[in-house]
Structures are given as structure tokens and as C-alpha cells.
PDB file of N, CA and C in Angstrom:
ATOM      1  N   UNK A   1     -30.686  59.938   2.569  1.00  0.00           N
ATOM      2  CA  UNK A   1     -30.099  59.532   3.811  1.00  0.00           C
ATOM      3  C   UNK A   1     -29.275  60.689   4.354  1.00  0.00           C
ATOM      4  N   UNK A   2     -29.598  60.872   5.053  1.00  0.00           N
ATOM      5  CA  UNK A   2     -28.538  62.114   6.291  1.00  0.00           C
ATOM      6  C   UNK A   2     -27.572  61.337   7.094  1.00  0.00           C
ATOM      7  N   UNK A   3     -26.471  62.137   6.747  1.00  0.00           N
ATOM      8  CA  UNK A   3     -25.524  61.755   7.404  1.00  0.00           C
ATOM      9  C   UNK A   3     -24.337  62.897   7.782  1.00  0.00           C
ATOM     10  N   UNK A   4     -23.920  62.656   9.123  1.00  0.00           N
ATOM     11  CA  UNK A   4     -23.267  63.483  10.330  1.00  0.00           C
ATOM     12  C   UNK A   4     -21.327  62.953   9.719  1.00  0.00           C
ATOM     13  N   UNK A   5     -20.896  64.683   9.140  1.00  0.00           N
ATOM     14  CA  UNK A   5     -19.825  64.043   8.623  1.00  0.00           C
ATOM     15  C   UNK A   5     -18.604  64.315  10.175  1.00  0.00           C
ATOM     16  N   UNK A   6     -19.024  65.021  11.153  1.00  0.00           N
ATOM     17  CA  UNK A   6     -17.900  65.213  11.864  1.00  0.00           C
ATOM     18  C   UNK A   6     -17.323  66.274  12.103  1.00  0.00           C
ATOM     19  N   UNK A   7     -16.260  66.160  12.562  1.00  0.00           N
ATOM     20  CA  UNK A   7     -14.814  67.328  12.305  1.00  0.00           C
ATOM     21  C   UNK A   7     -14.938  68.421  12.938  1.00  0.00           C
ATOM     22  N   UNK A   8     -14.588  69.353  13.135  1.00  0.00           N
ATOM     23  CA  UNK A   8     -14.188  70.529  14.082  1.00  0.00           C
ATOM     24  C   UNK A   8     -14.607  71.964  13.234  1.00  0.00           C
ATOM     25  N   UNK A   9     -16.090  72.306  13.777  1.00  0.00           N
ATOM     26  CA  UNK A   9     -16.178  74.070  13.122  1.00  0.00           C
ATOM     27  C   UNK A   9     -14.575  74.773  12.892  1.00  0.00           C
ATOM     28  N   UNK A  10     -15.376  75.138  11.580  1.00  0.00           N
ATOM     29  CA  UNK A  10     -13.846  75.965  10.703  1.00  0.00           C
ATOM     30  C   UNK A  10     -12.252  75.521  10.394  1.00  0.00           C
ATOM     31  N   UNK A  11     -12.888  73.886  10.335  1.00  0.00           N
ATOM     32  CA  UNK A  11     -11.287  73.026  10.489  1.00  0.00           C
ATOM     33  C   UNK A  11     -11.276  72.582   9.273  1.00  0.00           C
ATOM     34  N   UNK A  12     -13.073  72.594   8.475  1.00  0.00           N
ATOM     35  CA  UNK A  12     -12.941  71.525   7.687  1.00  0.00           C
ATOM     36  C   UNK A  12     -12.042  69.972   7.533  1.00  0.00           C
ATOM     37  N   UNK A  13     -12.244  69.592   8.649  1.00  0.00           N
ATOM     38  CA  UNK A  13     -11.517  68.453   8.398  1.00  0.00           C
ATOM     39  C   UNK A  13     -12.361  67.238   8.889  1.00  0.00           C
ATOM     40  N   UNK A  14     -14.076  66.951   8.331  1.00  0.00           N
ATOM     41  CA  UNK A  14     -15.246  66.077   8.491  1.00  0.00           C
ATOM     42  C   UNK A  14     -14.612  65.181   7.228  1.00  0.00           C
ATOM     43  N   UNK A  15     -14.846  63.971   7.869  1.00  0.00           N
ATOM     44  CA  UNK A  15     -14.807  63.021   6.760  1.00  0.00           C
ATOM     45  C   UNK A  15     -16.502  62.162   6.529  1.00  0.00           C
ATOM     46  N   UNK A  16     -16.601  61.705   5.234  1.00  0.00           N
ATOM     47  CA  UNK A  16     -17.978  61.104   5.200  1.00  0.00           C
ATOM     48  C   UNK A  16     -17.580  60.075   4.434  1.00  0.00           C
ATOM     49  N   UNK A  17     -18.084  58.591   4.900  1.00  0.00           N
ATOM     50  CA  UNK A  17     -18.209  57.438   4.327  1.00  0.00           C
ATOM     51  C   UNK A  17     -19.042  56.771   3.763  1.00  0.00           C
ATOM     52  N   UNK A  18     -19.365  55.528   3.060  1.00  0.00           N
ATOM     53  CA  UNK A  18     -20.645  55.274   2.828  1.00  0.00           C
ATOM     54  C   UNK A  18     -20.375  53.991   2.489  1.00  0.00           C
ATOM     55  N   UNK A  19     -20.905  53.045   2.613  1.00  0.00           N
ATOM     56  CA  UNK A  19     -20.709  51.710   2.401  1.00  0.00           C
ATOM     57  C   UNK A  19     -21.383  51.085   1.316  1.00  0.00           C
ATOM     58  N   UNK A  20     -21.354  51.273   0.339  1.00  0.00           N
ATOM     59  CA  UNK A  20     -21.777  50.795  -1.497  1.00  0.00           C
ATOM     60  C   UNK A  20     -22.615  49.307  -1.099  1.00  0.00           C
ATOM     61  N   UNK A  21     -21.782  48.351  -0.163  1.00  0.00           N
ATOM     62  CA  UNK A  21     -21.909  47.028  -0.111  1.00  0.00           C
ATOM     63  C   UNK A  21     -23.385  47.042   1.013  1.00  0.00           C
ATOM     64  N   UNK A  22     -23.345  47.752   2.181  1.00  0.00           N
ATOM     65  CA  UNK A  22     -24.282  47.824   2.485  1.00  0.00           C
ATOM     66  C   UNK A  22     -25.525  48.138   2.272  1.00  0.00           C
ATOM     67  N   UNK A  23     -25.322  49.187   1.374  1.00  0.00           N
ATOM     68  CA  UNK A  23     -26.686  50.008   0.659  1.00  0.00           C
ATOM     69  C   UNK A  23     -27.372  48.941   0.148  1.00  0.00           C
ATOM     70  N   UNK A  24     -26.783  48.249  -0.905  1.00  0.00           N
ATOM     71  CA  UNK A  24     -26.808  47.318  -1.690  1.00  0.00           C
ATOM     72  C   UNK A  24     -27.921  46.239  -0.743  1.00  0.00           C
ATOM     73  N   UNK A  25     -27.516  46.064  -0.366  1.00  0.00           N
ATOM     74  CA  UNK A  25     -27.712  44.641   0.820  1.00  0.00           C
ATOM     75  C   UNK A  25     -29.389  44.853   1.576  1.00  0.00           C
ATOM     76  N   UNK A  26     -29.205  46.497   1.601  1.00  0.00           N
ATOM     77  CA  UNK A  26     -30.189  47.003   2.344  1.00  0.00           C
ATOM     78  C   UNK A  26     -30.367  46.777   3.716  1.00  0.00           C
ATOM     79  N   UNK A  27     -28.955  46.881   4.271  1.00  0.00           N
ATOM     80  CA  UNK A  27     -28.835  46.996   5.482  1.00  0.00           C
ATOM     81  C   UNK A  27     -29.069  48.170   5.893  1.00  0.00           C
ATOM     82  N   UNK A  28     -28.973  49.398   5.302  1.00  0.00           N
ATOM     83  CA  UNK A  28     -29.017  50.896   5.683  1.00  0.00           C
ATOM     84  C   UNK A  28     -30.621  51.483   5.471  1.00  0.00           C
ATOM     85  N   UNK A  29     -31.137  50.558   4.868  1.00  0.00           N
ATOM     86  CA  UNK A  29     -32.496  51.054   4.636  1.00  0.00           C
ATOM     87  C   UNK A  29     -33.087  49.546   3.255  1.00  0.00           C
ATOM     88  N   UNK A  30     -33.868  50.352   2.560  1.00  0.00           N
ATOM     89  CA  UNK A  30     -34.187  49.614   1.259  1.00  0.00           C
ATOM     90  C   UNK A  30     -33.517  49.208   0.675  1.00  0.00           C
ATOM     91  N   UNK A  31     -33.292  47.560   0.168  1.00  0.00           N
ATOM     92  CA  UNK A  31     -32.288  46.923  -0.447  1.00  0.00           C
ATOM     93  C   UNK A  31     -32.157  47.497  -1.695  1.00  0.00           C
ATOM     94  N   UNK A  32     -30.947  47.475  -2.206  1.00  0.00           N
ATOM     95  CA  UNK A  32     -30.996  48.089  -3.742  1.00  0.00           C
ATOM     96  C   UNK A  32     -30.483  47.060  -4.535  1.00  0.00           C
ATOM     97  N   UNK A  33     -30.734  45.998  -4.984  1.00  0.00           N
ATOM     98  CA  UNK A  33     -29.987  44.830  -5.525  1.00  0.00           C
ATOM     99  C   UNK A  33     -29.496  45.299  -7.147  1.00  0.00           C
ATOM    100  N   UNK A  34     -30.250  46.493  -7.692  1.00  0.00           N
ATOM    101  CA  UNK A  34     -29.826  46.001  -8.839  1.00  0.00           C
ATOM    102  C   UNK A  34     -27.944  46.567  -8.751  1.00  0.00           C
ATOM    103  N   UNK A  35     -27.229  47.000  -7.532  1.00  0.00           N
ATOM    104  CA  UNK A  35     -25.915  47.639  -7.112  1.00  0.00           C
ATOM    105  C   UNK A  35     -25.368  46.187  -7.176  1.00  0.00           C
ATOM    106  N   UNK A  36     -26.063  45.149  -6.912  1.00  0.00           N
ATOM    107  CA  UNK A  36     -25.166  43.667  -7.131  1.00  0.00           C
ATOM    108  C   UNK A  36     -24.895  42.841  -8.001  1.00  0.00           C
ATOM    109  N   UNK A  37     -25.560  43.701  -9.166  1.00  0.00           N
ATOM    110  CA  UNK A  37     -25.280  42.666 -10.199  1.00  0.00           C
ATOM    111  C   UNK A  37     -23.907  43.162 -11.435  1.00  0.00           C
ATOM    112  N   UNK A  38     -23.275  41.698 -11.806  1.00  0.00           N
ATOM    113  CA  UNK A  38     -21.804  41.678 -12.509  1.00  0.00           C
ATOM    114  C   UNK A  38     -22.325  43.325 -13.594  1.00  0.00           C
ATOM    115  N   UNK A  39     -21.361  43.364 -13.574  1.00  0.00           N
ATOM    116  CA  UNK A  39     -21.502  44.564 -15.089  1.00  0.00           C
ATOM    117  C   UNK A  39     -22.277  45.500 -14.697  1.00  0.00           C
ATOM    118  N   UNK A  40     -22.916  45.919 -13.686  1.00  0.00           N
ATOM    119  CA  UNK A  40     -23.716  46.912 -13.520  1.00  0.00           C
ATOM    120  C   UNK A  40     -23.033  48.277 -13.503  1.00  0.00           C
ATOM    121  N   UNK A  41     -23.392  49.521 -13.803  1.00  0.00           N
ATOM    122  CA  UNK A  41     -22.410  50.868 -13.656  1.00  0.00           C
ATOM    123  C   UNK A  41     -23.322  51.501 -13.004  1.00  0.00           C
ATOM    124  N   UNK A  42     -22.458  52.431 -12.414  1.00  0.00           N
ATOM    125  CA  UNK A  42     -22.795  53.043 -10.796  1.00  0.00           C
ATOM    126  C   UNK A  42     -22.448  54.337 -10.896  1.00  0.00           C
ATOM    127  N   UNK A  43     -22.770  54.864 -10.907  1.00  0.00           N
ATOM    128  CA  UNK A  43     -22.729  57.059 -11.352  1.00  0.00           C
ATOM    129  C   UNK A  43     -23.224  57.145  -9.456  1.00  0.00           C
ATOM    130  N   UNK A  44     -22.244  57.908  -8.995  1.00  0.00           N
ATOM    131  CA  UNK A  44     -22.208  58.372  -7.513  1.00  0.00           C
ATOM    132  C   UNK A  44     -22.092  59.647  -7.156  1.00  0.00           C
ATOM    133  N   UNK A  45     -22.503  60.482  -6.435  1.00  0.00           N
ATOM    134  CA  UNK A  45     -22.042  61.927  -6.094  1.00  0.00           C
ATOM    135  C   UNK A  45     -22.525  62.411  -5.247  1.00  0.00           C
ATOM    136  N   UNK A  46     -21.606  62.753  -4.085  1.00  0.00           N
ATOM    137  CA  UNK A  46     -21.888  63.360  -2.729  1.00  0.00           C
ATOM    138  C   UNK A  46     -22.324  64.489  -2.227  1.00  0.00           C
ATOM    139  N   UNK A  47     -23.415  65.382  -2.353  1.00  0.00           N
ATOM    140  CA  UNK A  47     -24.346  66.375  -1.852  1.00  0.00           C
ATOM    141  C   UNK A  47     -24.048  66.413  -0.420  1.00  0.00           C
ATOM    142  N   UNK A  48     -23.587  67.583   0.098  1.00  0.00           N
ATOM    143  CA  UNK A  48     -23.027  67.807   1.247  1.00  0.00           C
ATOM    144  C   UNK A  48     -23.480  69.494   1.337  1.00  0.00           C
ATOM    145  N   UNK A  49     -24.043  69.583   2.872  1.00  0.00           N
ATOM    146  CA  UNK A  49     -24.818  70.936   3.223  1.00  0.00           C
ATOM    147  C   UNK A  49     -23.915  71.568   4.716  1.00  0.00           C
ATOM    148  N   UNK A  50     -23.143  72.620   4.680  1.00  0.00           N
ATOM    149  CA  UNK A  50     -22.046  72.765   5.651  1.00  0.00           C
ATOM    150  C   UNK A  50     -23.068  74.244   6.258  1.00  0.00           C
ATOM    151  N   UNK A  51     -23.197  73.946   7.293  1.00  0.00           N
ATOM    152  CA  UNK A  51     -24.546  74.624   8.121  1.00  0.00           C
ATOM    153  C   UNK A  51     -23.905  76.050   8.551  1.00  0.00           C
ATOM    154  N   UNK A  52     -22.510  76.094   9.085  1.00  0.00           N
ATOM    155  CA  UNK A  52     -21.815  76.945   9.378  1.00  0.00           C
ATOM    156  C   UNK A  52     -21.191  77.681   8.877  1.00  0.00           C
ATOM    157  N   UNK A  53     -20.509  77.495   7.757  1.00  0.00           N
ATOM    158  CA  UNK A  53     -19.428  78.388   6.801  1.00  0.00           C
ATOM    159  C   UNK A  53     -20.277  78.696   5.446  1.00  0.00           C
ATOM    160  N   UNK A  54     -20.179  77.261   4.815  1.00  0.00           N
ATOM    161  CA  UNK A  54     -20.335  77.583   3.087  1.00  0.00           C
ATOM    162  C   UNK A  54     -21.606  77.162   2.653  1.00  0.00           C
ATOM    163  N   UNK A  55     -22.287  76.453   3.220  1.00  0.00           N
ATOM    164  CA  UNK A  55     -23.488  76.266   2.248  1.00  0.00           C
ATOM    165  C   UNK A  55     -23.703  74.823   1.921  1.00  0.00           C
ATOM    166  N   UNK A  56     -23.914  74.659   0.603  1.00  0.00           N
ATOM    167  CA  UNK A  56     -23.710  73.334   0.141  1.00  0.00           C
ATOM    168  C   UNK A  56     -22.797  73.268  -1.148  1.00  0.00           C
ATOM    169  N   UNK A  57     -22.578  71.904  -1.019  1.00  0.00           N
ATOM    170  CA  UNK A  57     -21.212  71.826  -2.356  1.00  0.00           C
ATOM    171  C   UNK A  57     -21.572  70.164  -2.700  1.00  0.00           C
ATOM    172  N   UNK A  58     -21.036  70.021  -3.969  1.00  0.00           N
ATOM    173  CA  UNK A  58     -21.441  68.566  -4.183  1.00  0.00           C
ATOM    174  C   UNK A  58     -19.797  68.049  -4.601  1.00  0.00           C
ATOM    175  N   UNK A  59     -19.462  66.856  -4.401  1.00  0.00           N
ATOM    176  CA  UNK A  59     -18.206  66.339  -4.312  1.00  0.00           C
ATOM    177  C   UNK A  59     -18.016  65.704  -5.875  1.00  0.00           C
ATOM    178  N   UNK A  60     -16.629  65.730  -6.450  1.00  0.00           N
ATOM    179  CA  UNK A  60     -16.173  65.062  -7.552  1.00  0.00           C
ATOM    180  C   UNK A  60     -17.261  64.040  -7.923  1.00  0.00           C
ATOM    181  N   UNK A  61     -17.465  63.778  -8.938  1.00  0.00           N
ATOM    182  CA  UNK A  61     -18.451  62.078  -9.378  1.00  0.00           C
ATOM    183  C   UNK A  61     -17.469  60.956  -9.346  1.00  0.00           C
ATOM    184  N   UNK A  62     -18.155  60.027  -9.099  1.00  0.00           N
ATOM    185  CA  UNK A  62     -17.649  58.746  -9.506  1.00  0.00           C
ATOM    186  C   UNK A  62     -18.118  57.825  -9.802  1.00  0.00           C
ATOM    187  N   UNK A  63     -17.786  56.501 -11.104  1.00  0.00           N
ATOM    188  CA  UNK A  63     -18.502  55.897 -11.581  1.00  0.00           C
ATOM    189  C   UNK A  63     -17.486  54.772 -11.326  1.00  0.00           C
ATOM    190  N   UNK A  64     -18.391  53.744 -10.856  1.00  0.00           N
ATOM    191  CA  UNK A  64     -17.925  52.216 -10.983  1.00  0.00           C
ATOM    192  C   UNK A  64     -18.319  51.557 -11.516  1.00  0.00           C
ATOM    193  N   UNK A  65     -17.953  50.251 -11.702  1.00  0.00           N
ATOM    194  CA  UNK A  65     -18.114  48.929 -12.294  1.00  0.00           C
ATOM    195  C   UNK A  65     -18.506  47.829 -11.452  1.00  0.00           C
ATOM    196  N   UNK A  66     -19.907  47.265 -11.538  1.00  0.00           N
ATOM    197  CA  UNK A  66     -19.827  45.885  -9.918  1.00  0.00           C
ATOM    198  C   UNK A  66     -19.111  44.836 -10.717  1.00  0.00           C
ATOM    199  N   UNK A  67     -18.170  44.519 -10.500  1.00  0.00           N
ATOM    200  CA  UNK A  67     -17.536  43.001 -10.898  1.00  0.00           C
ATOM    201  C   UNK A  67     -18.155  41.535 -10.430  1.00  0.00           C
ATOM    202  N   UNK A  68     -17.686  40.424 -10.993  1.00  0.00           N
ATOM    203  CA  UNK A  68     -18.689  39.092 -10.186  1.00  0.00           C
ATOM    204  C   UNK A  68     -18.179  38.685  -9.003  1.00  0.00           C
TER     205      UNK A  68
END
């Protein structure tokens, strides 16, 4: 999925969101249900391509927990 983070050439200051609950749902595209089930773990990480300055960089990981 491509997505337009924003912000002002050489300000770095683009923010990017993403909605876990939607993905899930498959409102954004293909439902992903198995993101809805209790106990499931979720390994995440943001791949980001900055066209103007640096290149690409990939953001901290993060892992969740879906609760019931």
C-alpha cells in the first residue's frame, strides 16, 4: 500500500498513519481477519522512501497483542 506521508520538503516533519482496525476489516483493501483474532501477535514495520533528501529508511518495529 502507498501512502502520501505529507509535510514540507527539508522540514521533515510528514507524519504517517495507519489504521490496524481497518486493515483488519478490509476496508483499505483485502480483509485480513486473522489481525482479529484474541491472542494473535502482530510484528509491524514502516518502510518509508523520502524521494528528495535520504532515500529510504525503515521505522522502529513494533509488536502487539489483539486482545478480545
Amino acid at each position: 500500500m502507498i501512502v502520501a506521508g505529507g509535510g514540507t520538503a527539508g522540514l521533515c516533519d510528514a507524519v504517517f498513519t495507519f489504521d490496524m482496525n481497518a486493515y483488519a476489516a478490509g476496508i483499505t483493501g483485502l480483509p485480513a481477519a486473522f489481525l482479529s483474532i484474541p491472542g494473535q501477535t502482530v510484528d509491524t514495520q514502516w518502510c518509508a522512501r523520502d524521494t528528495f533528501a535520504f532515500g529510504s529508511a525503515l521505522s522502529d518495529a513494533l509488536e502487539y497483542h489483539v486482545g478480545p
